[in-house]
PDB file of N, CA and C in Angstrom:
ATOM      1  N   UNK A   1     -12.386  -4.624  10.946  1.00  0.00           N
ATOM      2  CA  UNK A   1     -12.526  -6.039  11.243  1.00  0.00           C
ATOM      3  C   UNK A   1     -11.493  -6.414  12.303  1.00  0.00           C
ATOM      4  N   UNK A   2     -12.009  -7.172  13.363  1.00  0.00           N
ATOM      5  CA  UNK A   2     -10.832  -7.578  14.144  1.00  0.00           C
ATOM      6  C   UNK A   2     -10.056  -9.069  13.849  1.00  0.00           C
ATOM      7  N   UNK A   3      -9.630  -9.233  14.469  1.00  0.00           N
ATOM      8  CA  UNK A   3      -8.813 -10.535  14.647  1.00  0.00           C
ATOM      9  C   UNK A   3      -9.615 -11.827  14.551  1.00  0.00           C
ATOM     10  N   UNK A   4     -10.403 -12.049  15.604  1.00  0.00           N
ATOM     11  CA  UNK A   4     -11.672 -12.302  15.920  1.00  0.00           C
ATOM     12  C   UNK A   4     -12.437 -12.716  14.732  1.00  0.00           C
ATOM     13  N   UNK A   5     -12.858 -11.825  14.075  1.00  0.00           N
ATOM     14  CA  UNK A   5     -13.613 -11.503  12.916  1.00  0.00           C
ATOM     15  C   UNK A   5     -13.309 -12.494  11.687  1.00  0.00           C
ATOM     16  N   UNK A   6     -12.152 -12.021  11.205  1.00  0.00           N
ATOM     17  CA  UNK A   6     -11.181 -12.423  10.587  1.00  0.00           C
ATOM     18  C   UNK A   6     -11.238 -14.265  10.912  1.00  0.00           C
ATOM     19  N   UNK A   7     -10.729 -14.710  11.725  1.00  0.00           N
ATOM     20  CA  UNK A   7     -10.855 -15.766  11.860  1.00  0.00           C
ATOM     21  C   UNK A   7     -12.304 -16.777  11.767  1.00  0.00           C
ATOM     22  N   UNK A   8     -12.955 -16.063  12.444  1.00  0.00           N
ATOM     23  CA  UNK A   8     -14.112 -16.561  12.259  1.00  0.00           C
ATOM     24  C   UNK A   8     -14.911 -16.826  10.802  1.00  0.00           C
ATOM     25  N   UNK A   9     -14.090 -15.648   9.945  1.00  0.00           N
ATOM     26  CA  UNK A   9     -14.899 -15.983   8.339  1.00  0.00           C
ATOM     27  C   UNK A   9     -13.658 -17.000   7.962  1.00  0.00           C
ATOM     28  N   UNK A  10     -12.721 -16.980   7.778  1.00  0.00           N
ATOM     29  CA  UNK A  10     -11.680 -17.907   7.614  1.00  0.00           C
ATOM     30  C   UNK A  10     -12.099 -19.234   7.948  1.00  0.00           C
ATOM     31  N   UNK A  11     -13.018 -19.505   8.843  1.00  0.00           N
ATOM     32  CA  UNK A  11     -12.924 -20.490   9.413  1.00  0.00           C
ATOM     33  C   UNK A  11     -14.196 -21.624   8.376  1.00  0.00           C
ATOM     34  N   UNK A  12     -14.529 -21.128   7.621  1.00  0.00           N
ATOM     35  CA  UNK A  12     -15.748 -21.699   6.785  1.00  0.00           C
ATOM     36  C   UNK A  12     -15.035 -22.127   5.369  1.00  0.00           C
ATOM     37  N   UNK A  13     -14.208 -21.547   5.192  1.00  0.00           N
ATOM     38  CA  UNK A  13     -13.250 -22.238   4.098  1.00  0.00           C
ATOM     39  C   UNK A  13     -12.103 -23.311   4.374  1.00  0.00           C
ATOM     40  N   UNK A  14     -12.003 -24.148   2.924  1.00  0.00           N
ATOM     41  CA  UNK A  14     -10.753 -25.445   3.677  1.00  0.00           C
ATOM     42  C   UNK A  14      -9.557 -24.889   3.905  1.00  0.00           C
ATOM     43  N   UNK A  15      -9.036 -25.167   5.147  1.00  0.00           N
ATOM     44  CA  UNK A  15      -7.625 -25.339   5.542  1.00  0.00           C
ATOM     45  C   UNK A  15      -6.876 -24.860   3.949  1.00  0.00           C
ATOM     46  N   UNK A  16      -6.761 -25.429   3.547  1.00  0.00           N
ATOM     47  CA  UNK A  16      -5.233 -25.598   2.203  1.00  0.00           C
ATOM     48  C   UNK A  16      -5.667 -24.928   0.888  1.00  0.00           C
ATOM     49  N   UNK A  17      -7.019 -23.691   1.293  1.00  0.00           N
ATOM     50  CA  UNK A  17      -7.378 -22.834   0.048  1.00  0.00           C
ATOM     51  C   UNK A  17      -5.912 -21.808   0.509  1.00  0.00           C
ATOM     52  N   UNK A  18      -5.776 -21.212  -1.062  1.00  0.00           N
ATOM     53  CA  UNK A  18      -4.601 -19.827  -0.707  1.00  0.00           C
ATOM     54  C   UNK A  18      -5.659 -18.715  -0.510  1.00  0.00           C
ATOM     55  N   UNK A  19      -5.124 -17.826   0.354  1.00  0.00           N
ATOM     56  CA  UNK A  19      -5.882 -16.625   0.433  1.00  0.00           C
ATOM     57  C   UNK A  19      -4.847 -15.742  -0.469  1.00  0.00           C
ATOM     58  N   UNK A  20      -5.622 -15.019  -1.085  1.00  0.00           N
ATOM     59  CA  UNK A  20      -5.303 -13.747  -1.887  1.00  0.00           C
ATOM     60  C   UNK A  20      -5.535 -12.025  -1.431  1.00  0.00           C
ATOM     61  N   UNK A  21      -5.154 -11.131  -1.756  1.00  0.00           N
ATOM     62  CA  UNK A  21      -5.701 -10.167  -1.204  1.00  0.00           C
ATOM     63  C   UNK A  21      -6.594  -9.590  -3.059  1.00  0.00           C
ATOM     64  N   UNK A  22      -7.478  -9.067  -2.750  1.00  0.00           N
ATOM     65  CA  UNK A  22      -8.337  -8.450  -3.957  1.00  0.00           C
ATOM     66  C   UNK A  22      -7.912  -6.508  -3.474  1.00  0.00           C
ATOM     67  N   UNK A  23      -7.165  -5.469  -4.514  1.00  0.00           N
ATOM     68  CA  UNK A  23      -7.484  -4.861  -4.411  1.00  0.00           C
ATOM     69  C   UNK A  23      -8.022  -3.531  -5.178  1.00  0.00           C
ATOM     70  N   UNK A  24      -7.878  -2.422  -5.019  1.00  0.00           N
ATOM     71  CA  UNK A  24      -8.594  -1.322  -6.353  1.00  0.00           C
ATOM     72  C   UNK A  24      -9.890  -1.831  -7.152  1.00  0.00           C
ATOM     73  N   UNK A  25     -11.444  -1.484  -6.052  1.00  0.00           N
ATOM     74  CA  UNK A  25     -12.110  -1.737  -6.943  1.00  0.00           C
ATOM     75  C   UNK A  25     -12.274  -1.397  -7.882  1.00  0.00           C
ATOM     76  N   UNK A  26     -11.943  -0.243  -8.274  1.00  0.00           N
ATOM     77  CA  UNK A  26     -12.140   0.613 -10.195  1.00  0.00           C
ATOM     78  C   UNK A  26     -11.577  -0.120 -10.737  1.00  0.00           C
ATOM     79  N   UNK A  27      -9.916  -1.049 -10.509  1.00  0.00           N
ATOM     80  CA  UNK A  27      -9.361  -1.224 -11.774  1.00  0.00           C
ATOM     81  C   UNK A  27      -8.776  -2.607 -10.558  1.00  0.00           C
ATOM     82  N   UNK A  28      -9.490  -3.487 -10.515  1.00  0.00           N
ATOM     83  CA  UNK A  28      -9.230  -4.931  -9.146  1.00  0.00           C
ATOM     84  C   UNK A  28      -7.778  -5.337  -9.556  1.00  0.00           C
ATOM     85  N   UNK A  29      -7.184  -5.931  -8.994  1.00  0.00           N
ATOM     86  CA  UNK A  29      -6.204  -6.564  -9.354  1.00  0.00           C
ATOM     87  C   UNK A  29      -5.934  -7.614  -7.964  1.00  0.00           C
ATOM     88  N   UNK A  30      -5.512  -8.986  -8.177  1.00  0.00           N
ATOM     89  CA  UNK A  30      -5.182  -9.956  -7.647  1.00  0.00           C
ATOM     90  C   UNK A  30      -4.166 -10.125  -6.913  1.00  0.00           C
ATOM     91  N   UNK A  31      -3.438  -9.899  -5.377  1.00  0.00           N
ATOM     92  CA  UNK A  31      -2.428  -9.878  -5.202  1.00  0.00           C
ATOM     93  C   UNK A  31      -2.126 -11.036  -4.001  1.00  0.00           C
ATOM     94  N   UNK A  32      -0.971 -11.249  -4.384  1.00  0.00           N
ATOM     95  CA  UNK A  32      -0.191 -12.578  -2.897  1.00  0.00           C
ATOM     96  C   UNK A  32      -0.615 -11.562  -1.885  1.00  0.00           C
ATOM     97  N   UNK A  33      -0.657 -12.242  -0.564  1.00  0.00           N
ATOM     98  CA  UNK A  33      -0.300 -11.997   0.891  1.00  0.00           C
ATOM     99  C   UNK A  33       1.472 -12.550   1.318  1.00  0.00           C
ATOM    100  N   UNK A  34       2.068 -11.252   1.353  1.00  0.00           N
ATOM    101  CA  UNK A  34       3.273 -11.462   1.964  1.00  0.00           C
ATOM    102  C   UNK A  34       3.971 -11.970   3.476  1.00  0.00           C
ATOM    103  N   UNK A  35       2.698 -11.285   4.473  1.00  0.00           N
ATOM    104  CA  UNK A  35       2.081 -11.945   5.758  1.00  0.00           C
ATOM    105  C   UNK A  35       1.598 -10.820   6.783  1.00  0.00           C
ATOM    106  N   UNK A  36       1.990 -10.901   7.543  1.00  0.00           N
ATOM    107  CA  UNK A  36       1.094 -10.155   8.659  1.00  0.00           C
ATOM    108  C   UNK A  36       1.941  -9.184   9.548  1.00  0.00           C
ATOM    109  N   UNK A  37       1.440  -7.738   9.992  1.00  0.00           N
ATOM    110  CA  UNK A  37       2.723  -7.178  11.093  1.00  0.00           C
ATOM    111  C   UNK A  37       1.461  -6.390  11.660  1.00  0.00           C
ATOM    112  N   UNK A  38       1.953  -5.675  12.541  1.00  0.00           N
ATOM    113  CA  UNK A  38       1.204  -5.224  13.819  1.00  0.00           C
ATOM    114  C   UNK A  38       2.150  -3.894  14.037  1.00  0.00           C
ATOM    115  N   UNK A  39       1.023  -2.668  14.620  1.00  0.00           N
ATOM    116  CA  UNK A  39       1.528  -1.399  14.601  1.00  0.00           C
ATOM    117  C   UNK A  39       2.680  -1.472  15.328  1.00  0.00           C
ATOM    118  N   UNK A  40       2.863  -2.442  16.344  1.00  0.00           N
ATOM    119  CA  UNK A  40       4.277  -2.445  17.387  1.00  0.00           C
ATOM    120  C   UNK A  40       5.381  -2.478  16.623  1.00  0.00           C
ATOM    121  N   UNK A  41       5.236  -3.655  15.772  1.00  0.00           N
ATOM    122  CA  UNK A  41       6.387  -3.998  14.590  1.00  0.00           C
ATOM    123  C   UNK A  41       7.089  -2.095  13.785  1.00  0.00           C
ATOM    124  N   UNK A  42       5.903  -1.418  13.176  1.00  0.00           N
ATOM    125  CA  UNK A  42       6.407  -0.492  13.065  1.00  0.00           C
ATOM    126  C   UNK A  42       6.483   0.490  14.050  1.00  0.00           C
ATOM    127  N   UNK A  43       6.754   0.592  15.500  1.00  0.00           N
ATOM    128  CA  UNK A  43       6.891   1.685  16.213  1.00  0.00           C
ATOM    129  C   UNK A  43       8.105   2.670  16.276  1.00  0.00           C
ATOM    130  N   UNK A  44       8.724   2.082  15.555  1.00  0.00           N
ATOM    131  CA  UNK A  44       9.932   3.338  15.547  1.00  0.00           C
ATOM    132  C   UNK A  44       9.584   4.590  14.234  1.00  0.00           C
ATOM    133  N   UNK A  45       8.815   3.506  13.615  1.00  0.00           N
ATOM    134  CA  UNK A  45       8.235   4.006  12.242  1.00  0.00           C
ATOM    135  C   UNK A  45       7.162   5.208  12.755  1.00  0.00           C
ATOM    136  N   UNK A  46       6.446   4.808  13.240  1.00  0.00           N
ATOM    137  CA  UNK A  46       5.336   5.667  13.695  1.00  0.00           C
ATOM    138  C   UNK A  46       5.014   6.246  15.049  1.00  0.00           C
ATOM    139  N   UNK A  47       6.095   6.311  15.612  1.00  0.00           N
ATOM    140  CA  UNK A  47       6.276   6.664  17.305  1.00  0.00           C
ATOM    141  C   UNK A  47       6.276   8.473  16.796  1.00  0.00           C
ATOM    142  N   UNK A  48       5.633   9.495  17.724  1.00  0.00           N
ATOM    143  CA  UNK A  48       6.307  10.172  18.180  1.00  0.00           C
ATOM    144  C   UNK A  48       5.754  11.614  16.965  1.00  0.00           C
ATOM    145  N   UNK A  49       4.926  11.958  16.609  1.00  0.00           N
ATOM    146  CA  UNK A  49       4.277  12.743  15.661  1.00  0.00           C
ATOM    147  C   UNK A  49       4.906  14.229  15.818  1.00  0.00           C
ATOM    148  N   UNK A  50       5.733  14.488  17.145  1.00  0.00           N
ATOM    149  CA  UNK A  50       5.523  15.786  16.857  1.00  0.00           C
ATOM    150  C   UNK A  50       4.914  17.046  18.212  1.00  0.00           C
ATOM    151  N   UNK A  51       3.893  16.292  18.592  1.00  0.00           N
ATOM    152  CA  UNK A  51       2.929  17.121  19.018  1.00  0.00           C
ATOM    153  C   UNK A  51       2.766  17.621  20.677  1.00  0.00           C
ATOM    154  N   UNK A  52       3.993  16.185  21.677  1.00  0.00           N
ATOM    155  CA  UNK A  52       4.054  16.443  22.583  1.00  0.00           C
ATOM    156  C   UNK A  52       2.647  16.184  23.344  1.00  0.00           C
ATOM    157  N   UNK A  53       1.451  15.741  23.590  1.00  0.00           N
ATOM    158  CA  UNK A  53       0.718  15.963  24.183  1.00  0.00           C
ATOM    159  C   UNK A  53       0.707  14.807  24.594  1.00  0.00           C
ATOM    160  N   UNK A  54       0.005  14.792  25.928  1.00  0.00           N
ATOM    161  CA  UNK A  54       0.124  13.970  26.759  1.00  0.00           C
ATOM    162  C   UNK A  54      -0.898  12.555  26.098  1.00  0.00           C
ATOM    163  N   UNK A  55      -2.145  12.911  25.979  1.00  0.00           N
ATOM    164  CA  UNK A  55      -3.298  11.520  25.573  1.00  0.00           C
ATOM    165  C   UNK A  55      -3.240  11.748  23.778  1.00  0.00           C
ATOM    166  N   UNK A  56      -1.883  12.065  23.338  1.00  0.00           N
ATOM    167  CA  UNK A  56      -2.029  11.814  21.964  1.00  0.00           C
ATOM    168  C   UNK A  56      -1.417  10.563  21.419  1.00  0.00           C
ATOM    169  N   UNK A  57      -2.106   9.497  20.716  1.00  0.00           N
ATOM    170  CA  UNK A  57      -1.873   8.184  20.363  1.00  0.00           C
ATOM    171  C   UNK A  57      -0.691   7.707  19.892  1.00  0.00           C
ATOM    172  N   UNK A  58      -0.421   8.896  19.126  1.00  0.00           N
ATOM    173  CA  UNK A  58       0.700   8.847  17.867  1.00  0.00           C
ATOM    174  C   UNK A  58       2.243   8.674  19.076  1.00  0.00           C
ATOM    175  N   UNK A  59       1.838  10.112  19.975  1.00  0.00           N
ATOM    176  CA  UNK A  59       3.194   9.804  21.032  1.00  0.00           C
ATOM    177  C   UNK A  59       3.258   9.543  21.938  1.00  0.00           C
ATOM    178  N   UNK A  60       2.343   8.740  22.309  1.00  0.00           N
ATOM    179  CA  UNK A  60       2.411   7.616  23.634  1.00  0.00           C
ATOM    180  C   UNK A  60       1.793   6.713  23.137  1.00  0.00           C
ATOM    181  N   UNK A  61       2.603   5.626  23.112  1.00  0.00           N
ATOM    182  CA  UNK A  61       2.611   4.207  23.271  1.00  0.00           C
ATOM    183  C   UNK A  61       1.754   3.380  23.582  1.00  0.00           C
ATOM    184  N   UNK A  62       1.389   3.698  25.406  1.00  0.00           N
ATOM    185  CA  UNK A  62       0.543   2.799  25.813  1.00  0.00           C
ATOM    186  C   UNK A  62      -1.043   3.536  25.604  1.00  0.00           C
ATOM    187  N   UNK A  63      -1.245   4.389  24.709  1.00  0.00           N
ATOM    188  CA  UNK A  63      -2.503   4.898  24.597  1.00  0.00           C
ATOM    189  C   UNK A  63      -2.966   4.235  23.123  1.00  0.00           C
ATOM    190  N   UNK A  64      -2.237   3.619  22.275  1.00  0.00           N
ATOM    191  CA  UNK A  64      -1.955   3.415  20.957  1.00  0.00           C
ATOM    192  C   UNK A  64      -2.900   2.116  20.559  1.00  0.00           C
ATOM    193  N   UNK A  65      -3.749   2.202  20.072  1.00  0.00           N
ATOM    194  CA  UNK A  65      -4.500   0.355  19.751  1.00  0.00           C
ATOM    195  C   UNK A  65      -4.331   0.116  18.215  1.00  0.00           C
ATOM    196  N   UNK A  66      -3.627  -1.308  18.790  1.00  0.00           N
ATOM    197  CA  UNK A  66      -2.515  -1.875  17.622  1.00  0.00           C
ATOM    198  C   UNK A  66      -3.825  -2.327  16.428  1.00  0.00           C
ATOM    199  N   UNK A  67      -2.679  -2.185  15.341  1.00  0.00           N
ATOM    200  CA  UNK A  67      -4.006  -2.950  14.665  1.00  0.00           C
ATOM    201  C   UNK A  67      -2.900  -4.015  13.653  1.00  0.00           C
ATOM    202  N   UNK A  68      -3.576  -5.048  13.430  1.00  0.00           N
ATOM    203  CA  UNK A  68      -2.966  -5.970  12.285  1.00  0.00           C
ATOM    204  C   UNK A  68      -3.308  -5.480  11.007  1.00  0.00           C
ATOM    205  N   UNK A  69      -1.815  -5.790  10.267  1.00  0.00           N
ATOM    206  CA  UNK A  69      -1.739  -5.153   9.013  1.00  0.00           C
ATOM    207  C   UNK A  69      -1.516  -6.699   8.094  1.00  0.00           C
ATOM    208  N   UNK A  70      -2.173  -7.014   6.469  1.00  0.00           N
ATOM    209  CA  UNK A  70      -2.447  -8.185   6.147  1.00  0.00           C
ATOM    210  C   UNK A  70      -1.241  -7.076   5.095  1.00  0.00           C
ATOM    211  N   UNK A  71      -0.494  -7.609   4.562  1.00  0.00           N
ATOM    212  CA  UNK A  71       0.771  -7.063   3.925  1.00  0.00           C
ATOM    213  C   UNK A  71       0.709  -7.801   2.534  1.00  0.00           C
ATOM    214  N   UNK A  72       0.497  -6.986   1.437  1.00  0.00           N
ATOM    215  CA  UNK A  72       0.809  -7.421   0.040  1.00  0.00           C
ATOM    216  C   UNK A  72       1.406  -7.797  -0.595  1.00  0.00           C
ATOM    217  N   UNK A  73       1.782  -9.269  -1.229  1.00  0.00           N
ATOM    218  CA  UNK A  73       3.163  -9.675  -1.935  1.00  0.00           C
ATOM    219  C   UNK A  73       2.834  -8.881  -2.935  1.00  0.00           C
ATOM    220  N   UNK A  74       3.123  -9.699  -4.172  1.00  0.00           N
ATOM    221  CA  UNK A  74       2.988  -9.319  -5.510  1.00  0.00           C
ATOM    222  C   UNK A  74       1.808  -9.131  -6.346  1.00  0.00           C
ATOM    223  N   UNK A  75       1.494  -8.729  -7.951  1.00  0.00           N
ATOM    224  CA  UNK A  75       0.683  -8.818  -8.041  1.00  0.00           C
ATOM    225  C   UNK A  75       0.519 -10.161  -8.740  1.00  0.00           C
ATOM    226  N   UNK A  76      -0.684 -10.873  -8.572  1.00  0.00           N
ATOM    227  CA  UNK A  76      -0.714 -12.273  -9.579  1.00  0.00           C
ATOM    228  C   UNK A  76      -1.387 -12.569 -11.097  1.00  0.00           C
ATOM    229  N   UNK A  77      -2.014 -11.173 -10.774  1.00  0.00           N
ATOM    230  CA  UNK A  77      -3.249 -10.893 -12.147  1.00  0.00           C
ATOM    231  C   UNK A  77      -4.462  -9.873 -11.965  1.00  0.00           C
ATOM    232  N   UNK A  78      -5.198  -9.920 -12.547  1.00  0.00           N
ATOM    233  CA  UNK A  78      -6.391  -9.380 -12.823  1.00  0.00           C
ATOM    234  C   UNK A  78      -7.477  -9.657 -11.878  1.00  0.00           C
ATOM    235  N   UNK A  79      -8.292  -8.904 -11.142  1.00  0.00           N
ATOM    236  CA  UNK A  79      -9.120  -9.073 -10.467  1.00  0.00           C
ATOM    237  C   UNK A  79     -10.836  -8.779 -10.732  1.00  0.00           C
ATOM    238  N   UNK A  80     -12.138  -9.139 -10.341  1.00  0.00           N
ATOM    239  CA  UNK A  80     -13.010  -8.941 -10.310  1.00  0.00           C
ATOM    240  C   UNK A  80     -13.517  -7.889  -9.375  1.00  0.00           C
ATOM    241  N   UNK A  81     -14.172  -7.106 -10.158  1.00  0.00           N
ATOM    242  CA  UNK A  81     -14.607  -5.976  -9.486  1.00  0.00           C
ATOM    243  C   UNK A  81     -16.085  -6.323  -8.908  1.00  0.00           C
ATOM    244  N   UNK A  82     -16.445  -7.549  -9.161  1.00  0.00           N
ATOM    245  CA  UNK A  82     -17.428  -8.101  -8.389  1.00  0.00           C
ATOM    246  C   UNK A  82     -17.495  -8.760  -7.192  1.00  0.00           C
ATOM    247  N   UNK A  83     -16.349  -8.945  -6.733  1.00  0.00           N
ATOM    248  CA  UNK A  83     -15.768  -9.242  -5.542  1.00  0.00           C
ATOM    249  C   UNK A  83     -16.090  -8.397  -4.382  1.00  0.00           C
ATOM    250  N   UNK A  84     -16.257  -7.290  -4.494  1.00  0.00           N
ATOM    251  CA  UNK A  84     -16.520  -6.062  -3.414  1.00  0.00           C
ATOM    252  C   UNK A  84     -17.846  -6.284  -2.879  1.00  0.00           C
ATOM    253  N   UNK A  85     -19.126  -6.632  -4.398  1.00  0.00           N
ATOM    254  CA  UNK A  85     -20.528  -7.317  -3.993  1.00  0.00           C
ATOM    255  C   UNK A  85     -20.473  -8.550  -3.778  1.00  0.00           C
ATOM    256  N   UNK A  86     -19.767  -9.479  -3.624  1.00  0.00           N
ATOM    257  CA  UNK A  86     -19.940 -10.812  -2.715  1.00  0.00           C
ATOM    258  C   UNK A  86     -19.247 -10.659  -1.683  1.00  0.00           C
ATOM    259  N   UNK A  87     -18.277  -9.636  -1.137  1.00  0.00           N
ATOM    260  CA  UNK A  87     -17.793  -9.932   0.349  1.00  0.00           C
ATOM    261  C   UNK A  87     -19.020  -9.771   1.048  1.00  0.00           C
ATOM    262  N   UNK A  88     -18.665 -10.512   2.180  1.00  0.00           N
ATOM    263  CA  UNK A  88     -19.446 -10.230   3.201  1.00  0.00           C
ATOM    264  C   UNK A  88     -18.544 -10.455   4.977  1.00  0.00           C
TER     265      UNK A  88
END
């Protein structure tokens, strides 16, 4: 899903609902969103694999497509495993 994406389903619900994250469909559980980071944020984290090659993603930078990461607070409870058949 992109950014894009993302917003666009966001955009059909009110302003001042909380978003939650739903995860483990076998066993769901309910969790906060802690907030948002982007592969740049971890690049020291994930720079540099090893491998030396020139068009490899991992160790060059500008070959690398970032992706947004939706980051998990806590857990809040129990989740529906029916949730997986109503996303859309």
């Amino acid at each position: 899903m992109t950014v894009q994406e993302l917003k666009d389903r966001l955009e059909q619900f009110d302003d001042d609902m909380e978003v939650r994250l739903m995860t483990q469909e076998n066993y769901p559980f309910e969790n906060s969103i802690t907030g948002l980071c982007e592969t740049r944020d971890l690049a020291s984290e994930l720079d540099e694999c090893g491998c030396e090659e020139e068009d490899c993603p991992d160790c060059n930078p500008e070959k690398k497509k970032s992706v947004v990461f939706i980051v998990e607070g806590r857990q809040l409870g129990y989740g529906n495993s029916s949730a997986w058949g109503a996303a859309y």
